[in-house]
C-alpha atoms as a PDB file:
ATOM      1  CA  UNK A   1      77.651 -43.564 195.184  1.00  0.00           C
ATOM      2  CA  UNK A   2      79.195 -47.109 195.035  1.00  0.00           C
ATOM      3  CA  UNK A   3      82.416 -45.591 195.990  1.00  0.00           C
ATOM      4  CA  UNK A   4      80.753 -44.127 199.099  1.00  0.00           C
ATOM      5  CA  UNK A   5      79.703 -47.389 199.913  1.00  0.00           C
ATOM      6  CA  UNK A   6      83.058 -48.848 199.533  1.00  0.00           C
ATOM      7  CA  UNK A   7      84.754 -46.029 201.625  1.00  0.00           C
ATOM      8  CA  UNK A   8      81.573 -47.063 204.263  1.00  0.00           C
ATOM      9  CA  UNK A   9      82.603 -50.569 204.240  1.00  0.00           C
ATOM     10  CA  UNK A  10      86.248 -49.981 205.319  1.00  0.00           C
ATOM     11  CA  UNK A  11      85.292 -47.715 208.045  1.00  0.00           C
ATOM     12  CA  UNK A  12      85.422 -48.884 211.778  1.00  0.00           C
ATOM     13  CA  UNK A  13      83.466 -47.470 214.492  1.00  0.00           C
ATOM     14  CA  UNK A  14      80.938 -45.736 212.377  1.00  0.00           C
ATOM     15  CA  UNK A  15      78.837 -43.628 214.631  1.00  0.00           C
ATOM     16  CA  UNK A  16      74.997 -44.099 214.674  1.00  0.00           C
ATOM     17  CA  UNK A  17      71.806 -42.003 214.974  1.00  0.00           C
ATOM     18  CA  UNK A  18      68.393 -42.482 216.109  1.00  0.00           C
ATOM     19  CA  UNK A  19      65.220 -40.341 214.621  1.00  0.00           C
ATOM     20  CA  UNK A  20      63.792 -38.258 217.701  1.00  0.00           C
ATOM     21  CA  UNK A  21      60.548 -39.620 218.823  1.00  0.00           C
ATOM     22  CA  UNK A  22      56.997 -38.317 218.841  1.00  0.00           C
ATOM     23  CA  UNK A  23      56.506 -36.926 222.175  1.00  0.00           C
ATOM     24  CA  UNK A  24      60.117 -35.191 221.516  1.00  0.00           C
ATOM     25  CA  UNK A  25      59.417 -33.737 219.051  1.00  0.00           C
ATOM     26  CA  UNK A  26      55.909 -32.247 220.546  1.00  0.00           C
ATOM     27  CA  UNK A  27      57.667 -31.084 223.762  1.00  0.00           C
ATOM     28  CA  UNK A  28      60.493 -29.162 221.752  1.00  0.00           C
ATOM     29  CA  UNK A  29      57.213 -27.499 220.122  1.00  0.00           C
ATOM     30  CA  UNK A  30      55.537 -26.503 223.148  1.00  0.00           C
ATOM     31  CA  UNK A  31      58.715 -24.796 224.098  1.00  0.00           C
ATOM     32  CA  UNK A  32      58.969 -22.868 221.251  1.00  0.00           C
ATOM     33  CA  UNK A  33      55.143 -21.929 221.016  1.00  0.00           C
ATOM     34  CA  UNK A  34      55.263 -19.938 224.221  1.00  0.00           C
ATOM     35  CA  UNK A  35      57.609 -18.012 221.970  1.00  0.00           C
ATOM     36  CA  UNK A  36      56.176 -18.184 218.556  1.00  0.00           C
ATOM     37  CA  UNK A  37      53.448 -18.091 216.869  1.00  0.00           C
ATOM     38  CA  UNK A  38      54.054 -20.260 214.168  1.00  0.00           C
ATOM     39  CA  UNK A  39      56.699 -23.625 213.806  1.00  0.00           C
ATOM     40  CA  UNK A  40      57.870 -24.712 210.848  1.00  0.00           C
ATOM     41  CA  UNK A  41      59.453 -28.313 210.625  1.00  0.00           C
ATOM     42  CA  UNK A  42      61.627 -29.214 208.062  1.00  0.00           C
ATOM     43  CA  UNK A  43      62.473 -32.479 207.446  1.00  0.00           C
ATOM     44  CA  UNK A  44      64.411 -34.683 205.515  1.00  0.00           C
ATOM     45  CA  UNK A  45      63.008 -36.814 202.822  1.00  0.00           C
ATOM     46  CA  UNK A  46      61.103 -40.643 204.484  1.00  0.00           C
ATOM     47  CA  UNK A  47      63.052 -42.349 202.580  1.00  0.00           C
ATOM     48  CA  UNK A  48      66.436 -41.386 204.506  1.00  0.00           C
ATOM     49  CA  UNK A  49      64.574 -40.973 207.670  1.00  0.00           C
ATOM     50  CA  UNK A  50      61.288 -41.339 210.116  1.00  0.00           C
ATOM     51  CA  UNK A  51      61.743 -38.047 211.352  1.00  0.00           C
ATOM     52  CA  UNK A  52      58.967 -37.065 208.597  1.00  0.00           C
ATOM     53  CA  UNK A  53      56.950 -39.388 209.533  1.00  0.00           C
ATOM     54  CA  UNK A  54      57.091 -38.865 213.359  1.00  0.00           C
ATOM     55  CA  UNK A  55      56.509 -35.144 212.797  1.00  0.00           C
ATOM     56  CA  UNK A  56      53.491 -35.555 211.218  1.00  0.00           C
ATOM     57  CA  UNK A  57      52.193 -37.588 214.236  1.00  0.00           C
ATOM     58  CA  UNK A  58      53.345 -34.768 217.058  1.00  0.00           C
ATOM     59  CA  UNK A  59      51.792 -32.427 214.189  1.00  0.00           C
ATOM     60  CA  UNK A  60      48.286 -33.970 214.830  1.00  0.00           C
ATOM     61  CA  UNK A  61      48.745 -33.621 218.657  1.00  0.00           C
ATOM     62  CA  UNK A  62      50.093 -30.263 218.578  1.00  0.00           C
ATOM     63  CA  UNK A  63      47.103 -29.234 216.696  1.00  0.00           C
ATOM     64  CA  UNK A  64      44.491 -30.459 219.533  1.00  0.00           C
ATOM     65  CA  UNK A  65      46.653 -29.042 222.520  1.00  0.00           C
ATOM     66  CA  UNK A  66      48.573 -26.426 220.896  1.00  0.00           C
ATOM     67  CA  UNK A  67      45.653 -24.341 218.871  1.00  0.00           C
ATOM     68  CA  UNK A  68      46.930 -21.068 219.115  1.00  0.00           C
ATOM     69  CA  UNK A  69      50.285 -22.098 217.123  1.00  0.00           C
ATOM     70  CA  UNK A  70      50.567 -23.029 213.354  1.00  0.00           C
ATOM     71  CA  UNK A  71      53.029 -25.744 212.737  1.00  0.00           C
ATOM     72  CA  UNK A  72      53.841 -26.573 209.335  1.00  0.00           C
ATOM     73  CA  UNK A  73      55.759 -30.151 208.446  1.00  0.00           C
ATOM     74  CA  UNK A  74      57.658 -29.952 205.320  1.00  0.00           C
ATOM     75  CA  UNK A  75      59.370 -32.785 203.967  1.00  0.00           C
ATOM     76  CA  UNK A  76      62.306 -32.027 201.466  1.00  0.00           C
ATOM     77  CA  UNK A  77      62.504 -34.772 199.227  1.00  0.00           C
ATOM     78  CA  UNK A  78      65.957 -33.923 197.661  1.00  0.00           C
ATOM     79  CA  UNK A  79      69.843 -34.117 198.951  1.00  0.00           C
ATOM     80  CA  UNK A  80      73.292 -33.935 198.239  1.00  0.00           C
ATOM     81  CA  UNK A  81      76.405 -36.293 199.556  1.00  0.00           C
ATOM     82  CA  UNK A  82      80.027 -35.332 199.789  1.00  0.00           C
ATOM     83  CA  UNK A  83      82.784 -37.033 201.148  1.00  0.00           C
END
């Protein structure tokens, strides 16, 4: 890992993310549950990420205006790195 970091450190231009946000996330599930009957989210581990976090929240309003579909959050709480 420390050599990852070292390759990081010498890099210019590094491009950047941002997690999706709440009412994203809900909206991509509404689409899908005129399709589906069940979601399931899969997310990378909290520590890495709020995505797991933020799904969780559109979770609890999916459940109160999307009743008829079964969305499951699932956080994966290992991972790999290559370079």
């Amino acid at each position: 890992m420390e050599n990852f970091y070292t390759l990081l450190g010498k890099k210019e231009n590094l491009p950047t993310t941002a997690p999706f946000g709440v009412v994203e996330c809900f909206q991509t599930w509404q689409e899908l549950s005129r399709r589906a009957e069940a979601i399931l989210h899969i997310s990378i581990t909290q520590t890495f990420t709020p995505a797991y976090t933020i799904a969780l929240r559109a979770q609890q309003i999916a459940r109160e205006k999307l009743p008829r579909t079964r969305i499951e959050v699932i956080e994966v709480a290992f991972y790999a790195t290559s370079y």
